[in-house]
Structures are given as structure tokens and as C-alpha cells.
C-alpha atoms as a PDB file:
ATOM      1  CA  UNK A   1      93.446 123.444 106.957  1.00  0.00           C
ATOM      2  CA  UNK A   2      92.858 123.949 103.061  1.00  0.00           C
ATOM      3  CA  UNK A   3      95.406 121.109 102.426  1.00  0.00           C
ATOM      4  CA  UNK A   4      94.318 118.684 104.861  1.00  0.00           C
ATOM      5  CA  UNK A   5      90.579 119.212 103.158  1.00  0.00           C
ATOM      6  CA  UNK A   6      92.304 118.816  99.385  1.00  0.00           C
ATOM      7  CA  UNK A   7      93.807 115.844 100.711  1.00  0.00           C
ATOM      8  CA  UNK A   8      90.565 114.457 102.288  1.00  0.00           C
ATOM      9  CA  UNK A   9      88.519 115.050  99.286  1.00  0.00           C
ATOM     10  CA  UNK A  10      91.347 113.029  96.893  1.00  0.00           C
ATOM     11  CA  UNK A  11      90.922 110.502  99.234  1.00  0.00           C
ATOM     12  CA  UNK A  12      87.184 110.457  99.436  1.00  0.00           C
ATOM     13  CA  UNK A  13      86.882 110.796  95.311  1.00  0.00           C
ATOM     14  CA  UNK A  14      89.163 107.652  94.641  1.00  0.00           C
ATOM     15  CA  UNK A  15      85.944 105.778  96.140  1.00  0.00           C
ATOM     16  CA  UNK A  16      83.469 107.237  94.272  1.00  0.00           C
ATOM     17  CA  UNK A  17      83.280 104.581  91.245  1.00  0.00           C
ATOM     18  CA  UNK A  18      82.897 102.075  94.581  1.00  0.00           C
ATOM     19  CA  UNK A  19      85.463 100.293  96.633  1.00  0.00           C
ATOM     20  CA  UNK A  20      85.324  96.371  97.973  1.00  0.00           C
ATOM     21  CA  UNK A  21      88.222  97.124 100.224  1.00  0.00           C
ATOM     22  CA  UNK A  22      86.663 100.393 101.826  1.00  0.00           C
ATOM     23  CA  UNK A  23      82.994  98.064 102.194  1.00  0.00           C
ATOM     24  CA  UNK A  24      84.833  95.216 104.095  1.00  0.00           C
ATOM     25  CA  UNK A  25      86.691  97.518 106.287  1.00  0.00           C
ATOM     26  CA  UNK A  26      83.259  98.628 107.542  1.00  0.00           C
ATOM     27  CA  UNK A  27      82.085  95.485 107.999  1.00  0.00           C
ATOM     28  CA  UNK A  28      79.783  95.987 105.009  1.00  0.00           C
ATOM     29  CA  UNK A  29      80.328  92.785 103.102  1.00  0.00           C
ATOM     30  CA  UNK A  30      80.204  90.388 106.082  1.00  0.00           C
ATOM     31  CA  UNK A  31      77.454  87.549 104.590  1.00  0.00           C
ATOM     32  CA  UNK A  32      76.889  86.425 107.977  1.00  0.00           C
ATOM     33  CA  UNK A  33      76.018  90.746 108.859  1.00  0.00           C
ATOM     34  CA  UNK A  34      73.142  92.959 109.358  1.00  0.00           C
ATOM     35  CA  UNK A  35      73.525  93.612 105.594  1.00  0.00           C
ATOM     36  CA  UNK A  36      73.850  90.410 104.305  1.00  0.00           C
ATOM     37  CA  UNK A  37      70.456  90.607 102.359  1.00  0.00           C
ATOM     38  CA  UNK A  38      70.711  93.825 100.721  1.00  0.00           C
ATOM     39  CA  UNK A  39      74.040  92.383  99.692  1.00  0.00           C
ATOM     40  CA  UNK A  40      71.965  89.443  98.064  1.00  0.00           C
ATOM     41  CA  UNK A  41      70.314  92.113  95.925  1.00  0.00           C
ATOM     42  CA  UNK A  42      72.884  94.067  94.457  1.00  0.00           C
ATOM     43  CA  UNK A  43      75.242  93.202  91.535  1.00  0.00           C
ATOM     44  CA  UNK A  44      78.830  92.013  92.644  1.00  0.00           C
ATOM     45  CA  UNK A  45      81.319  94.457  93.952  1.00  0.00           C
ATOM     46  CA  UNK A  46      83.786  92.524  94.400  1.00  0.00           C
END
């Protein structure tokens, strides 16, 4: 179990400074989405 959390928690740290690829996957970036105006507020990500 102690590796699979190390391993997690590399993971989870390489998005830290922010990832456009991780965003889209959730849907996050979609212009046409539920976020679409918060995304209209915030500097570019991408």
C-alpha cells in the first residue's frame, strides 16, 4: 500500500504547477460547459 500511495502522490504533484490536459479530461475547458464563464475570467492555461 505505501508504494501505490508514493506513486499516487508523484502523480498528483506533477499537476500541481496546473495541467491543460488533466482540465480537458474533466471536461473543465469545454467553452460551450457549465464552466465556460469562470473560464472567461482566468488567465490562459492553455
Amino acid at each position: 500500500m505505501d508504494e501505490l500511495q508514493a506513486r499516487l502522490g508523484d502523480m498528483l504533484l506533477g499537476f500541481r504547477s496546473g495541467s491543460s490536459a488533466l482540465l480537458a479530461y474533466c471536461g473543465l475547458l469545454n467553452p460551450g460547459g457549465i464552466y465556460a464563464e469562470s473560464l472567461k475570467r482566468i488567465p490562459a492555461i492553455i
